[in-house]
PDB file of N, CA and C in Angstrom:
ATOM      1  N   UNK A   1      34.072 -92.018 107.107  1.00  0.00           N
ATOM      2  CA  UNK A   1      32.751 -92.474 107.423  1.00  0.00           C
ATOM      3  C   UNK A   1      32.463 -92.324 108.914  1.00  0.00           C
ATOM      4  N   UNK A   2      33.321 -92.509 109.596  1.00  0.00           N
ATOM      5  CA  UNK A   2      33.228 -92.391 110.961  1.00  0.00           C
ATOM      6  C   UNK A   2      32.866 -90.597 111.349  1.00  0.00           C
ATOM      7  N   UNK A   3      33.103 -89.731 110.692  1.00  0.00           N
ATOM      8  CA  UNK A   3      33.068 -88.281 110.793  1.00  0.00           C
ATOM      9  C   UNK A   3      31.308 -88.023 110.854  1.00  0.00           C
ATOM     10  N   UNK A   4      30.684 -88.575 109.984  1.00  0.00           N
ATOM     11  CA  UNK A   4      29.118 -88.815 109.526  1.00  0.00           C
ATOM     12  C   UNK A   4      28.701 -88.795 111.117  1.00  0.00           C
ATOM     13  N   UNK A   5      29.188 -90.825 111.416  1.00  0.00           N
ATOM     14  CA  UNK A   5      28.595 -91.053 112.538  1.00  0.00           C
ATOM     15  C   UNK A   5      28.352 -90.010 113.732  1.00  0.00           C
ATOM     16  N   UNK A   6      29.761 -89.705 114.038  1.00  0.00           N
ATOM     17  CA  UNK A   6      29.735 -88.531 115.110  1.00  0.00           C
ATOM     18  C   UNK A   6      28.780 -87.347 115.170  1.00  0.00           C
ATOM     19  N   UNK A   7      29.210 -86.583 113.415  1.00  0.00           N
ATOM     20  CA  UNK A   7      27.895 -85.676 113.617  1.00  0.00           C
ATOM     21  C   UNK A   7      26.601 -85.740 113.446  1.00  0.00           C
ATOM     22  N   UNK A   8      25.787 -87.291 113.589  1.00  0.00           N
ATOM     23  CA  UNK A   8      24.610 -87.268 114.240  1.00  0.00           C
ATOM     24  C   UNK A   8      24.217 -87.890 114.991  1.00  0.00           C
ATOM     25  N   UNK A   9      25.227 -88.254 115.795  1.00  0.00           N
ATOM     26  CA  UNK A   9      25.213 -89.045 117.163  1.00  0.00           C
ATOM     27  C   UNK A   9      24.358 -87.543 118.327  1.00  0.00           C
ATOM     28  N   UNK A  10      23.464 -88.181 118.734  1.00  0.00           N
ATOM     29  CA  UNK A  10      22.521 -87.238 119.451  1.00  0.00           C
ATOM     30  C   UNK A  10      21.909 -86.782 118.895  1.00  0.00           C
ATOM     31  N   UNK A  11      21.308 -87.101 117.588  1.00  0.00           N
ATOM     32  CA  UNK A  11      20.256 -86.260 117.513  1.00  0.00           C
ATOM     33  C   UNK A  11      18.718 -87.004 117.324  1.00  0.00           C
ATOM     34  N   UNK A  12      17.864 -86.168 117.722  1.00  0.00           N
ATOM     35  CA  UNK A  12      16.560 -87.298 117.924  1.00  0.00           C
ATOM     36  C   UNK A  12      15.315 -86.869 117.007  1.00  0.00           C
ATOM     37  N   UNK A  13      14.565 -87.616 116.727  1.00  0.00           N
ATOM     38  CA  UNK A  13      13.059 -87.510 115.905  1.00  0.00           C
ATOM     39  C   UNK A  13      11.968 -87.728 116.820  1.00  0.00           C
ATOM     40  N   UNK A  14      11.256 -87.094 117.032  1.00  0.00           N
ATOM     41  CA  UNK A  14       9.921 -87.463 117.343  1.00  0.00           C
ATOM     42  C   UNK A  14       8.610 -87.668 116.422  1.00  0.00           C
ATOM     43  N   UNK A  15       8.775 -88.889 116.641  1.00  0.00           N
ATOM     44  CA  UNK A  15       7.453 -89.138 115.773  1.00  0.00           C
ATOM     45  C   UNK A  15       6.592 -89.192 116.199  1.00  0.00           C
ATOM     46  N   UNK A  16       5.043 -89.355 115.524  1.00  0.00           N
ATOM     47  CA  UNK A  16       4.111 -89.328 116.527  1.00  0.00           C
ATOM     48  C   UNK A  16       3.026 -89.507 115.079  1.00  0.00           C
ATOM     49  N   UNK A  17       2.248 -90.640 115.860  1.00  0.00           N
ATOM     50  CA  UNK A  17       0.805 -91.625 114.759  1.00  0.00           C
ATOM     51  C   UNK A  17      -0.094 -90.146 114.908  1.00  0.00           C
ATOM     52  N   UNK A  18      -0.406 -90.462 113.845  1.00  0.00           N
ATOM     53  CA  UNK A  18      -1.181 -89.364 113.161  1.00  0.00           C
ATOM     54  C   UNK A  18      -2.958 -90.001 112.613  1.00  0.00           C
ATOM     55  N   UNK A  19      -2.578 -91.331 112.287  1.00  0.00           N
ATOM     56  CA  UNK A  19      -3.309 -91.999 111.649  1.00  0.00           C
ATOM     57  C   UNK A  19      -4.104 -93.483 111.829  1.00  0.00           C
ATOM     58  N   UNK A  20      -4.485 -94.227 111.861  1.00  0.00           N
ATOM     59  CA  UNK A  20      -4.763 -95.406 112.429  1.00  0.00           C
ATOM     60  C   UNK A  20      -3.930 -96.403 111.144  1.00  0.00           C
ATOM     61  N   UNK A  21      -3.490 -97.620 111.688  1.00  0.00           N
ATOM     62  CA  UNK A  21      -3.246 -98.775 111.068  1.00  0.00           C
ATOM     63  C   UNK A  21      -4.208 -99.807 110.823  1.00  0.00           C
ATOM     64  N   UNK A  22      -5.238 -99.750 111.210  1.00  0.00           N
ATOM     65  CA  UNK A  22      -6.585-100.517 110.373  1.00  0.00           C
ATOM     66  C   UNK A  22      -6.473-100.429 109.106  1.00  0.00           C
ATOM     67  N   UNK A  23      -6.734-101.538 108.447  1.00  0.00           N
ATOM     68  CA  UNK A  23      -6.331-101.676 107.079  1.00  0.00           C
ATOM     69  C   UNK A  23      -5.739-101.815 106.492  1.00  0.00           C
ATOM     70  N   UNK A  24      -4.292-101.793 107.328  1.00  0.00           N
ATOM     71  CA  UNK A  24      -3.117-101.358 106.067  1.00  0.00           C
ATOM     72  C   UNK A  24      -1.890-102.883 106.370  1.00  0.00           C
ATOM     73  N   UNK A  25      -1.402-102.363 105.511  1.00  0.00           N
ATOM     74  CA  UNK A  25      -0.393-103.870 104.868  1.00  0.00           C
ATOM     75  C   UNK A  25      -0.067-104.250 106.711  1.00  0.00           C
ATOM     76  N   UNK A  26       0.386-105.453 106.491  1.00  0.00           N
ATOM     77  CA  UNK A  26       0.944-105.864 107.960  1.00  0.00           C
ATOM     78  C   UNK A  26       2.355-105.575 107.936  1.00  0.00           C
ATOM     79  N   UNK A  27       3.213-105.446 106.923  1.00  0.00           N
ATOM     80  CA  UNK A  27       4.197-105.031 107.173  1.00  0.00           C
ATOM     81  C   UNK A  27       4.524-103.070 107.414  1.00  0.00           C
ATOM     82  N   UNK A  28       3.304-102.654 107.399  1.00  0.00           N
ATOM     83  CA  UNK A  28       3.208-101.118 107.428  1.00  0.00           C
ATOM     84  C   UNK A  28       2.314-101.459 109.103  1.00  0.00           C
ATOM     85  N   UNK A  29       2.052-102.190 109.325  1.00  0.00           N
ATOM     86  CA  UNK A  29       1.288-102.262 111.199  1.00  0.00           C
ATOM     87  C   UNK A  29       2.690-102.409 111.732  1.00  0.00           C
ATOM     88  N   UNK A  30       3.666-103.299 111.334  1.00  0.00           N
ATOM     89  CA  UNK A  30       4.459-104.262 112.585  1.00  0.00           C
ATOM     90  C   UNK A  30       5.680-103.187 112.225  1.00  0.00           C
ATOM     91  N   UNK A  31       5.821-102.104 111.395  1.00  0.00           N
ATOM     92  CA  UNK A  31       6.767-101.374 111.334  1.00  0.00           C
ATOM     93  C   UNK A  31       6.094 -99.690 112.422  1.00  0.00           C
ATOM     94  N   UNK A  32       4.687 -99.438 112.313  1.00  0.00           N
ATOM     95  CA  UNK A  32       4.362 -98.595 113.711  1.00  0.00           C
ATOM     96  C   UNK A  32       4.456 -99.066 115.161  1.00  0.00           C
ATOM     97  N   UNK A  33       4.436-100.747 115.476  1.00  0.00           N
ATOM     98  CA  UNK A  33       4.603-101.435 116.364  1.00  0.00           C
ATOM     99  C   UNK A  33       6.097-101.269 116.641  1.00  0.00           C
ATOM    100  N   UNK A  34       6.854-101.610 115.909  1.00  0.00           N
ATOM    101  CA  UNK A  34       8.256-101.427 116.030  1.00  0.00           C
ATOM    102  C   UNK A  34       9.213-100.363 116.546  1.00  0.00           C
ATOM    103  N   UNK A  35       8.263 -98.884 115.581  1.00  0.00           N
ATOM    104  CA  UNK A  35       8.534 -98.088 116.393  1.00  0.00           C
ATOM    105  C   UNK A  35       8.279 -97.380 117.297  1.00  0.00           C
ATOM    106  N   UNK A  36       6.947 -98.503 118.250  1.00  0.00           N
ATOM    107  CA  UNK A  36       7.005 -98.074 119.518  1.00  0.00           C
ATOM    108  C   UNK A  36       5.505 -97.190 120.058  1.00  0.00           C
ATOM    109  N   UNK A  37       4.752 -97.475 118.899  1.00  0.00           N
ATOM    110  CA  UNK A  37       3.830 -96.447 118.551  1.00  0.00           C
ATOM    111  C   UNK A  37       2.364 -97.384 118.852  1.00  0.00           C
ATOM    112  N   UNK A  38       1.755 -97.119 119.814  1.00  0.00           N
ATOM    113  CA  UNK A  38       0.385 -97.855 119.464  1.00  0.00           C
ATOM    114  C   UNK A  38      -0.860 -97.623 119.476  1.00  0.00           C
ATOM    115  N   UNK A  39      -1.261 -96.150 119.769  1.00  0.00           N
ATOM    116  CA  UNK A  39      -2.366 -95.073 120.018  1.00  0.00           C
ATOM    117  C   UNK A  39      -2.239 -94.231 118.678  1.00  0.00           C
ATOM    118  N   UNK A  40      -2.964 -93.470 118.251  1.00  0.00           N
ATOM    119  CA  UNK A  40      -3.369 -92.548 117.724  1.00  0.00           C
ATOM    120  C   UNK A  40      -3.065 -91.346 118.719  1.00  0.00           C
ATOM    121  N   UNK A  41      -1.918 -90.434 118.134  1.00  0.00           N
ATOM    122  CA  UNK A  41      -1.643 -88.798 118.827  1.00  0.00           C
ATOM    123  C   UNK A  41      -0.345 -89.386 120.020  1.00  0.00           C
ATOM    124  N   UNK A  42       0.031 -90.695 119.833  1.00  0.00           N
ATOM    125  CA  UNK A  42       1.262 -91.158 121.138  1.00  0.00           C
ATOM    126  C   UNK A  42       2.112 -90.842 120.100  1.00  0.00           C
ATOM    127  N   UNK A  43       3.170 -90.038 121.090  1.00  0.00           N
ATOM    128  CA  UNK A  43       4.674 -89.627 120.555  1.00  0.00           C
ATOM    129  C   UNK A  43       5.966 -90.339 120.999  1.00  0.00           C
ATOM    130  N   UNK A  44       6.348 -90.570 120.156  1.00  0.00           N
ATOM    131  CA  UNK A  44       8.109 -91.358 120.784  1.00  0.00           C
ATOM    132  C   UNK A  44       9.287 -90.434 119.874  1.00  0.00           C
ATOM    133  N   UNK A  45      10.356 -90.654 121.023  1.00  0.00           N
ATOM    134  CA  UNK A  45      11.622 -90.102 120.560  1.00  0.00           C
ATOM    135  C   UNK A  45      12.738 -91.544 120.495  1.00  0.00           C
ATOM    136  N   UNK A  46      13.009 -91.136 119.010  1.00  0.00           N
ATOM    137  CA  UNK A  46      13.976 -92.246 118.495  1.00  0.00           C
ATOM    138  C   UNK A  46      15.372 -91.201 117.694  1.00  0.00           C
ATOM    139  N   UNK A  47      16.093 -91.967 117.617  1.00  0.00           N
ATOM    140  CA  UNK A  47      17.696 -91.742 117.590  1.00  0.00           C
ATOM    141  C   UNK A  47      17.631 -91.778 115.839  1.00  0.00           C
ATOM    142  N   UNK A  48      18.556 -90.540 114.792  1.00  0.00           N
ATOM    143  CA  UNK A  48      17.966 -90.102 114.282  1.00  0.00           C
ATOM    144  C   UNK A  48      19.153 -90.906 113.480  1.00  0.00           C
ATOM    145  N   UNK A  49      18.440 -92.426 113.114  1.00  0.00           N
ATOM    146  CA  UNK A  49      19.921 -93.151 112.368  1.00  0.00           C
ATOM    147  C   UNK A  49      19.114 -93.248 110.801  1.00  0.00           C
ATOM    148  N   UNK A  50      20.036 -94.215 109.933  1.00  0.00           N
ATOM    149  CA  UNK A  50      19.230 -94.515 108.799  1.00  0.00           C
ATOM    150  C   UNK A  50      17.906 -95.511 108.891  1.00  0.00           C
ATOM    151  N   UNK A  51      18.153 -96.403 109.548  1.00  0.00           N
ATOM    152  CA  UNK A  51      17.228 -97.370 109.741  1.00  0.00           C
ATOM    153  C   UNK A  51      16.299 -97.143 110.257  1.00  0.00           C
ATOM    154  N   UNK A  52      16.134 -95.524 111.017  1.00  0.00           N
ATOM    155  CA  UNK A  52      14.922 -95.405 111.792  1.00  0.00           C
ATOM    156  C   UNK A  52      14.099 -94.186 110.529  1.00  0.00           C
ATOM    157  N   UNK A  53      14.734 -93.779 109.941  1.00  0.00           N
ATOM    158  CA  UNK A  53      14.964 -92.869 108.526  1.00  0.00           C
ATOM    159  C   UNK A  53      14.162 -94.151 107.449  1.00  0.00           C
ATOM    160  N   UNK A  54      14.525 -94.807 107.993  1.00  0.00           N
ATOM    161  CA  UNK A  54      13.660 -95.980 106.557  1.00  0.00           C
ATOM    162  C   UNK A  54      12.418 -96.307 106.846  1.00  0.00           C
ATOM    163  N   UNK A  55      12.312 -96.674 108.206  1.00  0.00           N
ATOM    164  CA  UNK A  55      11.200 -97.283 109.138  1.00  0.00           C
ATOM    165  C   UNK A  55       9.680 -96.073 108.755  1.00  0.00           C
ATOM    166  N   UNK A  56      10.426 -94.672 109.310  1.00  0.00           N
ATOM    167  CA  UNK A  56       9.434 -93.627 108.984  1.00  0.00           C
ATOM    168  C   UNK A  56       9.177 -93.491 107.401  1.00  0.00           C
ATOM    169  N   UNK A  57      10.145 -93.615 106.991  1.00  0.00           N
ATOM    170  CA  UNK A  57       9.748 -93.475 104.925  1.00  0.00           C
ATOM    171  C   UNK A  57       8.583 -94.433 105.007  1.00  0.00           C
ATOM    172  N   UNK A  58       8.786 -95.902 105.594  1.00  0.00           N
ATOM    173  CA  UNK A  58       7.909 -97.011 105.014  1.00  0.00           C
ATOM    174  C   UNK A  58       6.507 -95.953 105.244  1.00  0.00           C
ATOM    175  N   UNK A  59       6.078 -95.500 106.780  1.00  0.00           N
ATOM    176  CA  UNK A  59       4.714 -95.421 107.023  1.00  0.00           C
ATOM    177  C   UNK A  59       4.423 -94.070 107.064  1.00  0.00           C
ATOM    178  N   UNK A  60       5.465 -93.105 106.010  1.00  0.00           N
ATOM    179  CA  UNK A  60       5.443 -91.793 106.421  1.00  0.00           C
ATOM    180  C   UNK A  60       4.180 -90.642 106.333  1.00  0.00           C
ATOM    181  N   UNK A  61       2.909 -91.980 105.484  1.00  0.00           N
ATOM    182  CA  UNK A  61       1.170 -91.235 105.541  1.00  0.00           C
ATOM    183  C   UNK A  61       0.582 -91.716 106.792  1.00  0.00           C
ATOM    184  N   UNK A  62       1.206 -92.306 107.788  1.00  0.00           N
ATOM    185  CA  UNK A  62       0.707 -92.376 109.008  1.00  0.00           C
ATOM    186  C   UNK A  62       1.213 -91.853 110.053  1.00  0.00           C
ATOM    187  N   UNK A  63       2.530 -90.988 110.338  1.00  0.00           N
ATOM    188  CA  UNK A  63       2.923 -90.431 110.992  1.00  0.00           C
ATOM    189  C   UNK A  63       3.404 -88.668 110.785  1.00  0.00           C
ATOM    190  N   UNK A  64       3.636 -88.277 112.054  1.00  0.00           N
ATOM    191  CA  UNK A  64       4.257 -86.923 111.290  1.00  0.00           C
ATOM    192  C   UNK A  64       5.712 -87.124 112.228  1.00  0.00           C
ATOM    193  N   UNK A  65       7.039 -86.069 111.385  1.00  0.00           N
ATOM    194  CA  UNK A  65       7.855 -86.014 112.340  1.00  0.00           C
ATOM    195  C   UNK A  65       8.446 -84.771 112.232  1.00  0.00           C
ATOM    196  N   UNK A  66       9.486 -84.744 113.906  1.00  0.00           N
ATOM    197  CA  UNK A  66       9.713 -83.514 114.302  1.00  0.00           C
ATOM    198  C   UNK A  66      10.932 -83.846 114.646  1.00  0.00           C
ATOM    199  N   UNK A  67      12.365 -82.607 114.298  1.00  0.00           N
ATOM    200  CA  UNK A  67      13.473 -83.079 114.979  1.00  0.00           C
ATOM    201  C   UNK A  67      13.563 -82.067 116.204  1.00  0.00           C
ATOM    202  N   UNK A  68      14.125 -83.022 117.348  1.00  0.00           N
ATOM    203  CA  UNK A  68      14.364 -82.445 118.355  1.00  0.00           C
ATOM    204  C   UNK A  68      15.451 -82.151 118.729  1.00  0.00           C
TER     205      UNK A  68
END
């Protein structure tokens, strides 16, 4: 299991809101908040683990992503 970790240690996602959060569940707002996101077209680079892999599944009609 430790072999996993290593080979994706460094690698990154850029996500970036695509969409507005007006309207939508609060747990689909405080999970674009979370990751860092609070404009429409603002991009962030996050670390390409499972949990950040879940975070984007939750709101994945409001964002797009890119690996870097």
């Amino acid at each position: 299991m430790a072999k996993k970790a290593e080979k994706q240690e460094g690698k990154k996602l850029v996500v970036t809101l695509v969409k507005s959060t007006a309207g939508r569940l609060v747990k689909q707002q405080r999970t674009v908040e979370a990751l860092g996101l609070k404009k429409i077209r603002q991009s962030v680079t996050v670390d390409d683990t499972p949990a950040m892999r879940g975070m984007i599944r939750t709101v994945s009609h409001l964002v797009t992503v890119v690996e870097a």
